[in-house]
C-alpha atoms as a PDB file:
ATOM      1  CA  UNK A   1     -25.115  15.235 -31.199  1.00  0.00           C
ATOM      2  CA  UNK A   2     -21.577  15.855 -31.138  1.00  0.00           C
ATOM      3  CA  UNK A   3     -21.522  18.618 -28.268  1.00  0.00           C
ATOM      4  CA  UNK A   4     -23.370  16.031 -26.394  1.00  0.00           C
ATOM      5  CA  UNK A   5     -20.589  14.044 -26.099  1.00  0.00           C
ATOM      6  CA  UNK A   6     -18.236  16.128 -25.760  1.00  0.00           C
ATOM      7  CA  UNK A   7     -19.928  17.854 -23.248  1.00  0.00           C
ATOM      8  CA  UNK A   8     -20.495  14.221 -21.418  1.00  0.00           C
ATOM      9  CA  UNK A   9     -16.403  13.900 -22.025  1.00  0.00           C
ATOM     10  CA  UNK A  10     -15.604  17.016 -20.143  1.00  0.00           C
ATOM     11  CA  UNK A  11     -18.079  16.032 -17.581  1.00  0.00           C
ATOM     12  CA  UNK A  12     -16.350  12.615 -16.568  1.00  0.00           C
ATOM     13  CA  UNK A  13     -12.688  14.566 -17.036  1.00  0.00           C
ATOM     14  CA  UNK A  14     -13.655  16.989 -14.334  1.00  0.00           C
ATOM     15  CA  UNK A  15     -15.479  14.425 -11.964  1.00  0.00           C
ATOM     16  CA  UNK A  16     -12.186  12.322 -11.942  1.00  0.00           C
ATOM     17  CA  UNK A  17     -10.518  15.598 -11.498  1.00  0.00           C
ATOM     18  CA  UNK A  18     -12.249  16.368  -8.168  1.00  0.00           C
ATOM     19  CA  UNK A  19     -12.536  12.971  -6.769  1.00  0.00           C
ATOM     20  CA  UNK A  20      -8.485  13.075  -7.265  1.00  0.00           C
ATOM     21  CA  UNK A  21      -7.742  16.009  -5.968  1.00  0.00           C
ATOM     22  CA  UNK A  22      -9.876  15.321  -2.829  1.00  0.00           C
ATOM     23  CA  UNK A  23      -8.358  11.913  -2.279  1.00  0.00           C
ATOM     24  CA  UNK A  24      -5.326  13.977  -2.326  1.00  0.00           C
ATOM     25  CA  UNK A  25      -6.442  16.371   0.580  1.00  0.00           C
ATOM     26  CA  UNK A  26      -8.110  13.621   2.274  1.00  0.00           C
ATOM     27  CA  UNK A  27      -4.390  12.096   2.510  1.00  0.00           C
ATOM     28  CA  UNK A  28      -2.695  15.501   3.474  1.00  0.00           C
ATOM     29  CA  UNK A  29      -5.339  15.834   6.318  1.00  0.00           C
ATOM     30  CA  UNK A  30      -4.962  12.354   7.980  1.00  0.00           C
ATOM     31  CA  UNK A  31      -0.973  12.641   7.173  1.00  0.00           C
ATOM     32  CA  UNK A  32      -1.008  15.661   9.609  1.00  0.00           C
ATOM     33  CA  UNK A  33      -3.354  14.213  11.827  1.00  0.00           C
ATOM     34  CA  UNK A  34      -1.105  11.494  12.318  1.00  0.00           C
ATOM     35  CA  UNK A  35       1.695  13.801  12.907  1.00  0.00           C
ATOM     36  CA  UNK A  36       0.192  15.610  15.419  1.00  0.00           C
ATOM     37  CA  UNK A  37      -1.031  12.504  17.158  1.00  0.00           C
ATOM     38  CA  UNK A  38       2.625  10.908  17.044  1.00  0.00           C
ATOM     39  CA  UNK A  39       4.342  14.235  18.644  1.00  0.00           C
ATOM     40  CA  UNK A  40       1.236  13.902  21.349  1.00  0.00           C
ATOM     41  CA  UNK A  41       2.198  10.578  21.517  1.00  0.00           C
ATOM     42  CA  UNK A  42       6.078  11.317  21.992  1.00  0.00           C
ATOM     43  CA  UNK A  43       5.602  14.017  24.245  1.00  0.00           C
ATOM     44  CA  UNK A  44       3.990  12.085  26.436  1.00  0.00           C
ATOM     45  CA  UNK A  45       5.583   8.582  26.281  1.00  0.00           C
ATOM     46  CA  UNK A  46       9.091  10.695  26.536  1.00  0.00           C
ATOM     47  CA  UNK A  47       8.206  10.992  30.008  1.00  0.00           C
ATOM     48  CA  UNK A  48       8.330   6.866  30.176  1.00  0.00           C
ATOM     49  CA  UNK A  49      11.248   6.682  27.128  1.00  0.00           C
ATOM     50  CA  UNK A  50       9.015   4.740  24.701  1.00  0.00           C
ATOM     51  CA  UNK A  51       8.722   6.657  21.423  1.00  0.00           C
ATOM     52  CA  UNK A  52       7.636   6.199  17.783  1.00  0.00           C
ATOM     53  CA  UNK A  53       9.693   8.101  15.101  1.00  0.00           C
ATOM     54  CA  UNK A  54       7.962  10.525  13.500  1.00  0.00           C
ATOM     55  CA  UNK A  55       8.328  10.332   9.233  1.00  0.00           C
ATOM     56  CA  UNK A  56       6.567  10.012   6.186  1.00  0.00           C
ATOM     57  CA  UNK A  57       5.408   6.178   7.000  1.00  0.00           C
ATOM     58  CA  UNK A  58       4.654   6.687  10.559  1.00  0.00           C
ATOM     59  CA  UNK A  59       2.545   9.937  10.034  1.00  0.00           C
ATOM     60  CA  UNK A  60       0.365   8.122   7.147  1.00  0.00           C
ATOM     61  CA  UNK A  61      -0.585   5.220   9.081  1.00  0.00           C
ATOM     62  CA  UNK A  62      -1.150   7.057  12.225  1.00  0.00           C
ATOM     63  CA  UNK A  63      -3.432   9.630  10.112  1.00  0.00           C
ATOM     64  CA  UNK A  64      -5.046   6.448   8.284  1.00  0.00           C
ATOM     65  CA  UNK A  65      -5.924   4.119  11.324  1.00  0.00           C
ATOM     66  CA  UNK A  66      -5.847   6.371  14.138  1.00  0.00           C
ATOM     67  CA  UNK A  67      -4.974   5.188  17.849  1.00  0.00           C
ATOM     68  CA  UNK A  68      -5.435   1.892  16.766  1.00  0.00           C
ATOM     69  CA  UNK A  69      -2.525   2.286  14.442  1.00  0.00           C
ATOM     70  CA  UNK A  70      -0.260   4.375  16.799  1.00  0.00           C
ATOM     71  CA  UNK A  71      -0.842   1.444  19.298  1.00  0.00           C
ATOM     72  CA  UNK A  72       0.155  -1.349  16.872  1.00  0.00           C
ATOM     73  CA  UNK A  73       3.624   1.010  15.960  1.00  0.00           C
ATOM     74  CA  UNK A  74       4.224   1.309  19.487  1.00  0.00           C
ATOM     75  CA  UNK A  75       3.922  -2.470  19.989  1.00  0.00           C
ATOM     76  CA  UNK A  76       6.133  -2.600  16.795  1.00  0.00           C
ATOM     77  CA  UNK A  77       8.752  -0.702  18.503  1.00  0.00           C
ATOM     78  CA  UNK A  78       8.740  -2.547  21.383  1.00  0.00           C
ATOM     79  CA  UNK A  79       9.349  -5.266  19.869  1.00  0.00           C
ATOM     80  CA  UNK A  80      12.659  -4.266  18.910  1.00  0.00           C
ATOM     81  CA  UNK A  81      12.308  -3.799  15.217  1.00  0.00           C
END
């Protein structure tokens, strides 16, 4: 009975171990996603002087919601904030 549960213990350890650790890579990913859509996105709206500084913030909401998300930090900027 008692390897049962400690076999059911090490069972939930490691499945919160995994889903962790790709929630973690899932983050990396869209973080460089972003930054590779941001320097797209600078390299072309250079050309027309509207940019969106590229850093930690930037790159995780551009890698989390996309266009949509490098549209509302472009409107952001323009702004003037």
């Amino acid at each position: 009975m008692e390897i049962w549960l400690v076999g059911g213990a090490a069972l939930v350890v490691l499945f919160l171990v995994i889903n962790m650790f790709s929630l973690s890579l899932k983050l990396l990913w869209n973080g460089i996603c972003g930054v590779v859509l941001l320097w797209l996105f600078n390299l072309l709206g250079g050309i027309f002087g509207v940019t969106i500084p590229i850093h930690f913030i930037s790159a995780l909401v551009a890698g989390f919601f996309g266009v949509p998300g490098v549209v509302l930090m472009l409107l952001y900027q323009l702004m003037g904030h």
